[in-house]
N, C-alpha and C. Protein backbone atom coordinates (compact mmCIF):
# COMPACT_ATOMS: atom_id res chain seq x y z
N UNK A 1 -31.85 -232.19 -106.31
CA UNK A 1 -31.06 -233.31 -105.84
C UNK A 1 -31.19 -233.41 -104.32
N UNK A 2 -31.48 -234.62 -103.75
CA UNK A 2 -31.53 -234.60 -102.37
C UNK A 2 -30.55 -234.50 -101.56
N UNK A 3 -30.67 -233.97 -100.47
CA UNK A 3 -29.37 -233.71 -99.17
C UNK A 3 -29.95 -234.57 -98.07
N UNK A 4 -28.68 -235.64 -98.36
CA UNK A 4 -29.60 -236.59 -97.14
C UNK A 4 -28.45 -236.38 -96.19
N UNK A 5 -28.58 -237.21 -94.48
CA UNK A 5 -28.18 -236.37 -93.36
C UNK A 5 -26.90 -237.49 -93.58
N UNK A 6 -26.06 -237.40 -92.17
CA UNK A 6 -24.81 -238.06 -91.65
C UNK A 6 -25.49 -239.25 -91.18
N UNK A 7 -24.46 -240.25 -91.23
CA UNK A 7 -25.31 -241.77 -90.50
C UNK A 7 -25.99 -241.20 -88.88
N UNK A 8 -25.31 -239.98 -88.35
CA UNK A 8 -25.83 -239.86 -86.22
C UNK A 8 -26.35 -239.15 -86.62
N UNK A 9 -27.17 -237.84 -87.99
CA UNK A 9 -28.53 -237.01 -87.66
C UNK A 9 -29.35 -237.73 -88.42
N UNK A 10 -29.80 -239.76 -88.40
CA UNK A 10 -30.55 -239.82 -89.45
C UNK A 10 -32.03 -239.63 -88.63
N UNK A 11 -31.77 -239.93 -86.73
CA UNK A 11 -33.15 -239.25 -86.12
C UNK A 11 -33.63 -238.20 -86.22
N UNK A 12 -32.92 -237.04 -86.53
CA UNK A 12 -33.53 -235.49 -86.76
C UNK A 12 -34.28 -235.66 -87.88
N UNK A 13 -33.53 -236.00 -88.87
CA UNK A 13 -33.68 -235.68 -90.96
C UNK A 13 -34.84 -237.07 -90.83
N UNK A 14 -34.59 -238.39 -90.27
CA UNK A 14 -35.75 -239.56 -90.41
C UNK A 14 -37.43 -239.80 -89.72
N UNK A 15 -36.59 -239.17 -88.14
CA UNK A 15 -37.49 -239.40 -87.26
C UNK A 15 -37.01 -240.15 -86.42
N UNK A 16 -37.12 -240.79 -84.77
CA UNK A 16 -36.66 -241.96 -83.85
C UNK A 16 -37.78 -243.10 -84.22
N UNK A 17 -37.35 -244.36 -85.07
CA UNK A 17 -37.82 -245.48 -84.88
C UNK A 17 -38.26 -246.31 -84.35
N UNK A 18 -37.79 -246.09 -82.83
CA UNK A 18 -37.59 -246.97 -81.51
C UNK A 18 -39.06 -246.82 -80.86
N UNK A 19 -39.65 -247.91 -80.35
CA UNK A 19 -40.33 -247.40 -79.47
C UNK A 19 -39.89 -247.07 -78.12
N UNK A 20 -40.69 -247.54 -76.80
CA UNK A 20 -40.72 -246.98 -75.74
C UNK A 20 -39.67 -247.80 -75.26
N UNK A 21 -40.13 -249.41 -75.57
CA UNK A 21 -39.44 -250.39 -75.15
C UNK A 21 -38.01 -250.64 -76.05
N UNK A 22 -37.76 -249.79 -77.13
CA UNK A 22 -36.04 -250.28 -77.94
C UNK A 22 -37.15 -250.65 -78.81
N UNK A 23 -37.69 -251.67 -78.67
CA UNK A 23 -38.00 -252.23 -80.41
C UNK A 23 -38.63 -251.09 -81.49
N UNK A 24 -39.10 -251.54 -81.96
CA UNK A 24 -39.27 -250.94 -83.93
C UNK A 24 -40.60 -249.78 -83.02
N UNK A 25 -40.98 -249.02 -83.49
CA UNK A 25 -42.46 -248.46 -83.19
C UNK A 25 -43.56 -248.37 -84.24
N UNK A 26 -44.26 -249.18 -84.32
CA UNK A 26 -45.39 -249.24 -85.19
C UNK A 26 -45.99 -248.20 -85.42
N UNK A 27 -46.33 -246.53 -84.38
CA UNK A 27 -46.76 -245.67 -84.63
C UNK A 27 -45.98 -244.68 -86.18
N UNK A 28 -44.51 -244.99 -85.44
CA UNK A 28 -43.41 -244.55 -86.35
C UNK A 28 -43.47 -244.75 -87.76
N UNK A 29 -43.86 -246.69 -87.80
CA UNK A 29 -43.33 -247.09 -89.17
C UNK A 29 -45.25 -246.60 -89.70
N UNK A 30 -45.91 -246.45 -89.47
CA UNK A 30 -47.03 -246.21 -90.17
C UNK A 30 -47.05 -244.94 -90.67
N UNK A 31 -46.53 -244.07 -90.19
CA UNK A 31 -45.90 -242.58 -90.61
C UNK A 31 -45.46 -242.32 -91.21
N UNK A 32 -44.15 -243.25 -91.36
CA UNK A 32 -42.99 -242.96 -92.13
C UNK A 32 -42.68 -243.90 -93.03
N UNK A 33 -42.92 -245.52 -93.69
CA UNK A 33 -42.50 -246.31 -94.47
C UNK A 33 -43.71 -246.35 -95.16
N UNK A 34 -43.30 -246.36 -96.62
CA UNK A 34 -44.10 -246.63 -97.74
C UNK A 34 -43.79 -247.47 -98.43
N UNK A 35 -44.96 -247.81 -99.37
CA UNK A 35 -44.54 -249.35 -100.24
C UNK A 35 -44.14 -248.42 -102.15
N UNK A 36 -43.16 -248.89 -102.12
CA UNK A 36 -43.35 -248.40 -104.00
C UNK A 36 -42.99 -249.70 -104.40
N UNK A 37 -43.20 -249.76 -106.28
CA UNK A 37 -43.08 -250.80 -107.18
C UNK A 37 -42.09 -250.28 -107.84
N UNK A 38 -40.38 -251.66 -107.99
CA UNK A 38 -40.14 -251.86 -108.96
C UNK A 38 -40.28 -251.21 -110.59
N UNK A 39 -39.79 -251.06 -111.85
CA UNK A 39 -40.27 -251.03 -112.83
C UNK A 39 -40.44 -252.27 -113.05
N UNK A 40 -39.39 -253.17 -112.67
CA UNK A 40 -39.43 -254.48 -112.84
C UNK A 40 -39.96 -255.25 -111.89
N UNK A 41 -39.93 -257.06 -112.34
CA UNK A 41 -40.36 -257.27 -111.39
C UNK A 41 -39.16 -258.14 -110.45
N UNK A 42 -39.33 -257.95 -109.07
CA UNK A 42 -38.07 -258.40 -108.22
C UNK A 42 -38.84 -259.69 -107.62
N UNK A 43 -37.50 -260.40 -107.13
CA UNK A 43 -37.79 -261.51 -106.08
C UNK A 43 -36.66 -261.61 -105.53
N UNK A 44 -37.22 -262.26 -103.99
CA UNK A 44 -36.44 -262.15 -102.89
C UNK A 44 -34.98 -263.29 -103.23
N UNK A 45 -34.09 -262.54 -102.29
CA UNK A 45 -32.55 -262.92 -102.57
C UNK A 45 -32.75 -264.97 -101.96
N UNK A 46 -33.29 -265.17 -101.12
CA UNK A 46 -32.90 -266.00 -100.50
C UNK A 46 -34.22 -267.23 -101.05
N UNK A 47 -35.00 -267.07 -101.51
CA UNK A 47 -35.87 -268.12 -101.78
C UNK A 47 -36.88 -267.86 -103.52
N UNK A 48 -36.33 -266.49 -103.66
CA UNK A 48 -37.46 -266.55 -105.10
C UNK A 48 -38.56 -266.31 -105.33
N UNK A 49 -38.77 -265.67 -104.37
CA UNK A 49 -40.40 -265.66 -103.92
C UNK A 49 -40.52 -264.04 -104.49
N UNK A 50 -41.74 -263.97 -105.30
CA UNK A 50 -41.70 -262.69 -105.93
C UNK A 50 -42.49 -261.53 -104.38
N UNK A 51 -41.67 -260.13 -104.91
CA UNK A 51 -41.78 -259.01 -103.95
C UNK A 51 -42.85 -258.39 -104.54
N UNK A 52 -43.86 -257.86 -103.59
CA UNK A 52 -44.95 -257.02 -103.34
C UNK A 52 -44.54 -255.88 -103.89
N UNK A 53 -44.01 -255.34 -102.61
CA UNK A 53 -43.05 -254.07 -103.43
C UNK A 53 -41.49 -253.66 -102.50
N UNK A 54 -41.36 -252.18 -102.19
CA UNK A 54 -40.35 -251.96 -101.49
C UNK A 54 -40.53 -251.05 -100.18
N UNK A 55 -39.68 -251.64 -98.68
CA UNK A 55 -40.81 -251.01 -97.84
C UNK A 55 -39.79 -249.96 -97.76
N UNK A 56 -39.39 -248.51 -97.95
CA UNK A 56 -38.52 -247.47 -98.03
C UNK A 56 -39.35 -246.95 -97.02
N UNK A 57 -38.62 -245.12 -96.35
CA UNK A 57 -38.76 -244.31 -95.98
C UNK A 57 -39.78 -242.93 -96.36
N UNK A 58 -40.80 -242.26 -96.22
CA UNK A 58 -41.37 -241.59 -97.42
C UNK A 58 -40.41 -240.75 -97.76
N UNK A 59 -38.99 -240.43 -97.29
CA UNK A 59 -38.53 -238.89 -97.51
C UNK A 59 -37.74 -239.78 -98.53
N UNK A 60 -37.33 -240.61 -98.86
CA UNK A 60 -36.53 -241.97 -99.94
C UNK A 60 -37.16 -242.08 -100.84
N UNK A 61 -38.62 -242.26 -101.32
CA UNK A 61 -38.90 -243.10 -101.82
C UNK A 61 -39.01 -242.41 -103.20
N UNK A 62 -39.48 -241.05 -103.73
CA UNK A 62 -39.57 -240.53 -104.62
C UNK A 62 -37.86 -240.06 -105.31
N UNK A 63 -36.77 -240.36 -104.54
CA UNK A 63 -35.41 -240.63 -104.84
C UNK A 63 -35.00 -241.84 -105.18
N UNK A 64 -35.67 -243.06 -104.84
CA UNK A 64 -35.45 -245.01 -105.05
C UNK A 64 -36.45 -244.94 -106.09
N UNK A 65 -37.28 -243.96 -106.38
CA UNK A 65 -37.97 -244.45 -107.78
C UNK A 65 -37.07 -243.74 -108.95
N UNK A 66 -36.89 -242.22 -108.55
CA UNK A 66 -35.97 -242.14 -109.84
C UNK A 66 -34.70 -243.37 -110.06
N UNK A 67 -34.39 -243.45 -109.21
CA UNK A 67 -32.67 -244.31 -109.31
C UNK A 67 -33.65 -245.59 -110.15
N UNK A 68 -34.93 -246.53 -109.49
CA UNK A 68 -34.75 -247.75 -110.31
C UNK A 68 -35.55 -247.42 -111.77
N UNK A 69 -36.25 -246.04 -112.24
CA UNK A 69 -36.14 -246.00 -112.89
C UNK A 69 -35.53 -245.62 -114.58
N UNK A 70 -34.04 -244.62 -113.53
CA UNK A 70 -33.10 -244.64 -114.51
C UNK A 70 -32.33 -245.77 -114.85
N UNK A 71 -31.82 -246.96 -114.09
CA UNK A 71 -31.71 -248.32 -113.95
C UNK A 71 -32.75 -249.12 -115.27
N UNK A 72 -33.67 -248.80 -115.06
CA UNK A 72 -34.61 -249.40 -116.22
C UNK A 72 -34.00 -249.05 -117.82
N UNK A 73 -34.17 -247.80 -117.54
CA UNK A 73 -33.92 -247.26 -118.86
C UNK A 73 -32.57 -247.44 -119.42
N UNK A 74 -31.55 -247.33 -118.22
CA UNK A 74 -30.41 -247.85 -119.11
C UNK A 74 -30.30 -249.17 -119.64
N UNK A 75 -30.76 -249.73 -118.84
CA UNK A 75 -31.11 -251.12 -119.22
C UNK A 75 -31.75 -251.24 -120.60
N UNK A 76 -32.26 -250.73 -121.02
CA UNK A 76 -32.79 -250.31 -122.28
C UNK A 76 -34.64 -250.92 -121.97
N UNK A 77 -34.85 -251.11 -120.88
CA UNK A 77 -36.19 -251.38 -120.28
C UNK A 77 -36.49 -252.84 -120.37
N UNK A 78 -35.42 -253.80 -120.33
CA UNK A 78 -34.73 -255.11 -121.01
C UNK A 78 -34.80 -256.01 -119.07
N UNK A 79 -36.28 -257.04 -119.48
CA UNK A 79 -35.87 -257.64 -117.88
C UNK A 79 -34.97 -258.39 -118.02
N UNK A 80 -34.46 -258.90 -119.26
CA UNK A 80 -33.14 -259.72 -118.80
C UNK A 80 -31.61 -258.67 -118.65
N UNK A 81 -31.60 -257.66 -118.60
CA UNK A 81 -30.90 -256.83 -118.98
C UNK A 81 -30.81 -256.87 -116.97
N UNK A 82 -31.37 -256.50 -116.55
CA UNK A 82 -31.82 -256.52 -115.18
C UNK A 82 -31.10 -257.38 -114.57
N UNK A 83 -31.77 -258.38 -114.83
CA UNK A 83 -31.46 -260.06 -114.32
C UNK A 83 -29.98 -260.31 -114.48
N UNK A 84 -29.43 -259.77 -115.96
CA UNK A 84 -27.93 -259.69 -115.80
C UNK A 84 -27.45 -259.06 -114.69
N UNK A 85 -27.60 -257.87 -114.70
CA UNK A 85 -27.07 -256.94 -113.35
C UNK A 85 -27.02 -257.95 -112.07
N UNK A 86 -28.08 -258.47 -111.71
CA UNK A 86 -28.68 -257.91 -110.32
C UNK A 86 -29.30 -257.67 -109.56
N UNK A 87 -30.56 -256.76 -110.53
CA UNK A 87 -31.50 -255.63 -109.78
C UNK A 87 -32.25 -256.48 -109.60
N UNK A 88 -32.87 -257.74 -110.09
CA UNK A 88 -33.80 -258.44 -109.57
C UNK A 88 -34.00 -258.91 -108.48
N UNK A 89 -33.09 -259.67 -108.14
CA UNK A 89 -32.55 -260.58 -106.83
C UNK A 89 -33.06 -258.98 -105.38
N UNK A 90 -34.19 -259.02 -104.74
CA UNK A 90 -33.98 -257.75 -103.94
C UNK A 90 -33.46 -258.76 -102.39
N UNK A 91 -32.89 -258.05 -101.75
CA UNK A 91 -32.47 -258.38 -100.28
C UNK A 91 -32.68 -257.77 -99.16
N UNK A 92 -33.38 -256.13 -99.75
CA UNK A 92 -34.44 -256.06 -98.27
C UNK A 92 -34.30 -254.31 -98.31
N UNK A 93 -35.57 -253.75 -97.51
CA UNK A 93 -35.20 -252.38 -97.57
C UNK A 93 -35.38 -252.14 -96.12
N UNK A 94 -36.57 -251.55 -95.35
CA UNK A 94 -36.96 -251.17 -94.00
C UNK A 94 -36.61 -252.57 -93.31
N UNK A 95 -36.02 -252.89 -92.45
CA UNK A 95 -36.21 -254.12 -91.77
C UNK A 95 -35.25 -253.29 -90.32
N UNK A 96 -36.43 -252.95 -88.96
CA UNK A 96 -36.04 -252.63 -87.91
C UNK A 96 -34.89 -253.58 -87.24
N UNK A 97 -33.60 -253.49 -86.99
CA UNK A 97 -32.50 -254.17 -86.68
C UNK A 97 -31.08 -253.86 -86.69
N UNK A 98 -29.96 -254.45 -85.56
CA UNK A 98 -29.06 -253.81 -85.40
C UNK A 98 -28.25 -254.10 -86.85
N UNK A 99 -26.67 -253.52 -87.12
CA UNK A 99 -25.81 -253.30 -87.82
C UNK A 99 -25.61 -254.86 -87.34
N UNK A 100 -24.96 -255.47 -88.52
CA UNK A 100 -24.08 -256.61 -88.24
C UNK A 100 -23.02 -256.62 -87.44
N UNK A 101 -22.49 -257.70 -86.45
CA UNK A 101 -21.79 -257.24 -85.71
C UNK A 101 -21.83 -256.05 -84.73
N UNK A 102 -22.89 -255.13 -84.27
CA UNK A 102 -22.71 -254.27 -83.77
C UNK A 102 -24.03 -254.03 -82.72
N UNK A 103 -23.79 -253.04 -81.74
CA UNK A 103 -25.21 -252.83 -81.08
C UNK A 103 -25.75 -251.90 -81.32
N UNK A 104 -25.87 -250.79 -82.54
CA UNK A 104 -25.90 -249.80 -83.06
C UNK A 104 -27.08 -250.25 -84.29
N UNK A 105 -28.14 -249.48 -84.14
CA UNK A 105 -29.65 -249.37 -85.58
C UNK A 105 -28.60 -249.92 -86.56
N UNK A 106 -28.53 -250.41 -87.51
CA UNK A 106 -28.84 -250.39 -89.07
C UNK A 106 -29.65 -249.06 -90.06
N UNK A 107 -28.86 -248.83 -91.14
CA UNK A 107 -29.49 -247.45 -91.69
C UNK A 107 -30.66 -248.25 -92.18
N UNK A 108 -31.19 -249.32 -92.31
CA UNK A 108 -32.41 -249.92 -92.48
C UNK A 108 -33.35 -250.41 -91.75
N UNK A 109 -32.99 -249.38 -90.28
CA UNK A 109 -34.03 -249.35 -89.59
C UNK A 109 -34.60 -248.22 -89.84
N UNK A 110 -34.75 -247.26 -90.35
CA UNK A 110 -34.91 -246.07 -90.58
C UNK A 110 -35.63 -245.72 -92.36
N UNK A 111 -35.58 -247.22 -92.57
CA UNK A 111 -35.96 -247.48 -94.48
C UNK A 111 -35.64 -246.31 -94.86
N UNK A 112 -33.88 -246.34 -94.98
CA UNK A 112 -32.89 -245.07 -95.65
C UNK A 112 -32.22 -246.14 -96.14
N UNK A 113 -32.31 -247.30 -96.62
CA UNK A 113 -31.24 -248.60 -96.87
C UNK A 113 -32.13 -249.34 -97.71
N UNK A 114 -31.10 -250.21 -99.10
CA UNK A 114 -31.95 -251.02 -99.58
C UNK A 114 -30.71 -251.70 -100.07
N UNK A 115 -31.08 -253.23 -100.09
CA UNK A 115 -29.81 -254.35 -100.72
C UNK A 115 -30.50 -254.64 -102.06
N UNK A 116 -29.25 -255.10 -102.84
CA UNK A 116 -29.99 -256.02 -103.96
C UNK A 116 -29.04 -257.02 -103.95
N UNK A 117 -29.67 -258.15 -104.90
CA UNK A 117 -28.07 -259.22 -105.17
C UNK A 117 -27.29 -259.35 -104.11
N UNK A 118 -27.68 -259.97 -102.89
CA UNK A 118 -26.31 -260.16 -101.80
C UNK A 118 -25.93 -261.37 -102.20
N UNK A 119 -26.56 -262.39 -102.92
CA UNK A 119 -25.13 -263.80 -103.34
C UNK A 119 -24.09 -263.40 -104.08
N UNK A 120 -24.35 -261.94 -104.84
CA UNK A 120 -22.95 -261.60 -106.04
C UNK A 120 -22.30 -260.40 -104.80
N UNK A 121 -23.01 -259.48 -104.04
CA UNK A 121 -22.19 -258.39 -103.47
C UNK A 121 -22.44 -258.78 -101.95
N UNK A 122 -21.62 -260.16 -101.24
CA UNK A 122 -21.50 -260.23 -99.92
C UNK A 122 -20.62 -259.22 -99.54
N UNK A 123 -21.42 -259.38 -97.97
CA UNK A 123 -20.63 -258.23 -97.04
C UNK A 123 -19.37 -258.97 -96.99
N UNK A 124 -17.93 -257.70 -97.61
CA UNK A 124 -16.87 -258.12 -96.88
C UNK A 124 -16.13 -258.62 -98.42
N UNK A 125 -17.12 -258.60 -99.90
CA UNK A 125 -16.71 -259.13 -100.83
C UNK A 125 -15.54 -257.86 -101.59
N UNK A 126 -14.04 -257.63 -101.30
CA UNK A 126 -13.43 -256.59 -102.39
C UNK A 126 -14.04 -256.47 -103.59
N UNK A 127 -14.47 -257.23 -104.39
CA UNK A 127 -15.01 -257.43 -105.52
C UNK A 127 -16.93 -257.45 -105.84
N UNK A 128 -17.36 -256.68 -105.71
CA UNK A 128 -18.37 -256.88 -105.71
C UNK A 128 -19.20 -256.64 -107.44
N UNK A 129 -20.02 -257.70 -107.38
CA UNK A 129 -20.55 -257.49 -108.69
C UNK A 129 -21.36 -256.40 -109.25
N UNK A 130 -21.69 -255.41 -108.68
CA UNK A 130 -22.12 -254.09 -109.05
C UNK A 130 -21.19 -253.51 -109.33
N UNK A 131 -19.86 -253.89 -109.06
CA UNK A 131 -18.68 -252.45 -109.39
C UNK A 131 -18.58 -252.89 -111.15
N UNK A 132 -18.98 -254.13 -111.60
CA UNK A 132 -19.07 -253.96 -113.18
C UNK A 132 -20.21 -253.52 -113.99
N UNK A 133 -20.96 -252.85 -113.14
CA UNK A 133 -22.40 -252.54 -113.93
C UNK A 133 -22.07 -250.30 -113.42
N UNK A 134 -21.90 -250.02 -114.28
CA UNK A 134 -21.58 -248.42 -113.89
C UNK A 134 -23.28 -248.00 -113.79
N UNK A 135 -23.86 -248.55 -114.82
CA UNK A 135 -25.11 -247.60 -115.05
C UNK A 135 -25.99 -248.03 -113.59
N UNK A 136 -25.95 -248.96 -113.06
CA UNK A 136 -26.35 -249.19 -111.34
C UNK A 136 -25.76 -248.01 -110.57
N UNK A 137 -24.29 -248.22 -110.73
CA UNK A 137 -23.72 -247.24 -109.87
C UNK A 137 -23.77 -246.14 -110.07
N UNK A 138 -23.85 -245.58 -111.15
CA UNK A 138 -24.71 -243.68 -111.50
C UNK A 138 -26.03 -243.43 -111.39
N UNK A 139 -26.85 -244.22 -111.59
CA UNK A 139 -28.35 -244.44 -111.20
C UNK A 139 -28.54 -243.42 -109.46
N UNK A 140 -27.96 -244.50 -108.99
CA UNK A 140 -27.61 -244.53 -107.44
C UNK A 140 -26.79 -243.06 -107.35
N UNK A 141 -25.71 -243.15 -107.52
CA UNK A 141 -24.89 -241.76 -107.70
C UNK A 141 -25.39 -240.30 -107.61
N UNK A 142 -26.45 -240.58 -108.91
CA UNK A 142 -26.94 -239.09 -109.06
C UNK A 142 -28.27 -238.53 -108.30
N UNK A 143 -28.69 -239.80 -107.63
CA UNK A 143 -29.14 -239.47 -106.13
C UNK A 143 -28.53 -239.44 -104.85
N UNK A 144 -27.47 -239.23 -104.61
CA UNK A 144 -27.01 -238.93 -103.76
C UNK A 144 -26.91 -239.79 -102.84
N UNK A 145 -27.12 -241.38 -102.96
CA UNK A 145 -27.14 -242.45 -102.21
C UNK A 145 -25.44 -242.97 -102.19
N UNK A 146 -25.43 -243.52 -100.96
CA UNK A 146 -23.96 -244.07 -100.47
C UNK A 146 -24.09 -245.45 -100.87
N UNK A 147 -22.99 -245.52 -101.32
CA UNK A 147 -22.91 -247.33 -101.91
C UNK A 147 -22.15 -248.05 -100.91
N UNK A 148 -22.04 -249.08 -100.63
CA UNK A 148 -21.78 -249.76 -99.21
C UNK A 148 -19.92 -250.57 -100.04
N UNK A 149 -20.34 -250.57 -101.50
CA UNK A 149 -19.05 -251.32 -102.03
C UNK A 149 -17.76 -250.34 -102.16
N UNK A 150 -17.70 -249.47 -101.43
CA UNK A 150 -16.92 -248.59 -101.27
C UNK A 150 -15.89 -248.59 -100.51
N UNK A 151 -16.67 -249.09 -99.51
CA UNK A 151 -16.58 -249.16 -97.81
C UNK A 151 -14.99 -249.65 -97.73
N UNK A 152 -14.55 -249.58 -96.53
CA UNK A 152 -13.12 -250.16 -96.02
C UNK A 152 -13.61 -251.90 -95.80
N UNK A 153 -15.15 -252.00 -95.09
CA UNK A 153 -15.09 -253.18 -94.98
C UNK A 153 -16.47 -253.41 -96.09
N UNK A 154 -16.62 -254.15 -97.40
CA UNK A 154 -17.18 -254.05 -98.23
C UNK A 154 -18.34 -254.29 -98.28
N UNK A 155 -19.47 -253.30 -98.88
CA UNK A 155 -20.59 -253.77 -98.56
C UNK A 155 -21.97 -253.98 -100.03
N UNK A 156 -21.62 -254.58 -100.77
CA UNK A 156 -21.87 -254.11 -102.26
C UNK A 156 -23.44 -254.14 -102.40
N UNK A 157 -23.80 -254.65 -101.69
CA UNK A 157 -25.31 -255.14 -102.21
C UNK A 157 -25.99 -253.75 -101.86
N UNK A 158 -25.24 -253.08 -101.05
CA UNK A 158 -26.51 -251.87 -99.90
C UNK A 158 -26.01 -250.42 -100.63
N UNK A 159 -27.01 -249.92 -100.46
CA UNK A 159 -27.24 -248.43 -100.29
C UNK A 159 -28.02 -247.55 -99.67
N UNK A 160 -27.28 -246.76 -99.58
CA UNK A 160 -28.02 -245.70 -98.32
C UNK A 160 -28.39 -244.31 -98.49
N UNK A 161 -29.77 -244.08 -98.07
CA UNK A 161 -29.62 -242.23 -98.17
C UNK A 161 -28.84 -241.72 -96.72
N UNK A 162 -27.84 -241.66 -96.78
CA UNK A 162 -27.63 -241.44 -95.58
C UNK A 162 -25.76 -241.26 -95.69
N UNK A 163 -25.14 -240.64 -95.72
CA UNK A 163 -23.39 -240.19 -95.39
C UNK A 163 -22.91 -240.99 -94.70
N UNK A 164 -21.55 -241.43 -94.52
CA UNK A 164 -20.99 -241.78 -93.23
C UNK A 164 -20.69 -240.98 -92.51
């Protein structure tokens, strides 16, 4: 089972993202972000446009494949089963950029973060539509990923390898 770090050691346990200048470092992300596939197939939250794949972290990614493929299976390997949930709709994994509201990385600058479904689990939603799908949320669970719909201020769509 993985031991992933606190949101302030994700530079030790991830690596520093940043380049010289603050922005993203291309040396970094060629190092460290990998592409995996879905069992299924996803498309993007905001236009439909089918996904390549997922741009994760390498120390993530063999942990985001078990999770979507226990997700599959509970699903009973059923793409509409999927499509009910959720899991299709993806909303983003590596994307170098601050926290909403804040001047502080995003754990998805670090591709330790991945959204799904943000029209059913907006930021800020008490209710988020993953809290009725358990087998999402144990998927996730029994990797050791932080669910964002937890949160004081709600965050349903995201998860993180990464603690608060």
């Amino acid at each position: 089972m993985p031991q992933w770090p606190h949101q302030s050691e994700v530079d030790v346990f991830f690596g520093n993202p940043r380049g010289r200048d603050g922005a993203a470092s291309a040396a970094w992300e060629r190092a460290n972000i990998a592409r995996i596939q879905a069992p299924w197939p996803l498309v993007t939250s905001w236009d439909g446009a089918s996904v390549g794949g997922i741009s994760i972290h390498r120390k993530c990614s063999e942990s985001l494949l078990r999770v979507l493929n226990a997700i599959w299976d509970a699903a009973g390997q059923d793409v509409r089963k999927i499509r009910e949930w959720g899991m299709h709709f993806y909303g983003g994994g590596y994307n170098f950029r601050l926290m909403r509201g804040s001047n502080r990385l995003s754990m998805h600058s670090w591709g330790c973060a991945i959204d799904f479904d943000p029209a059913h689990n907006t930021f800020g939603d008490t209710t988020p539509n993953f809290a009725n799908y358990p087998e999402v949320l144990k998927a996730f669970a029994d990797e050791q990923w932080t669910w964002g719909g937890n949160w004081t201020k709600p965050d349903g769509m995201h998860w993180q390898a990464a603690d608060l």
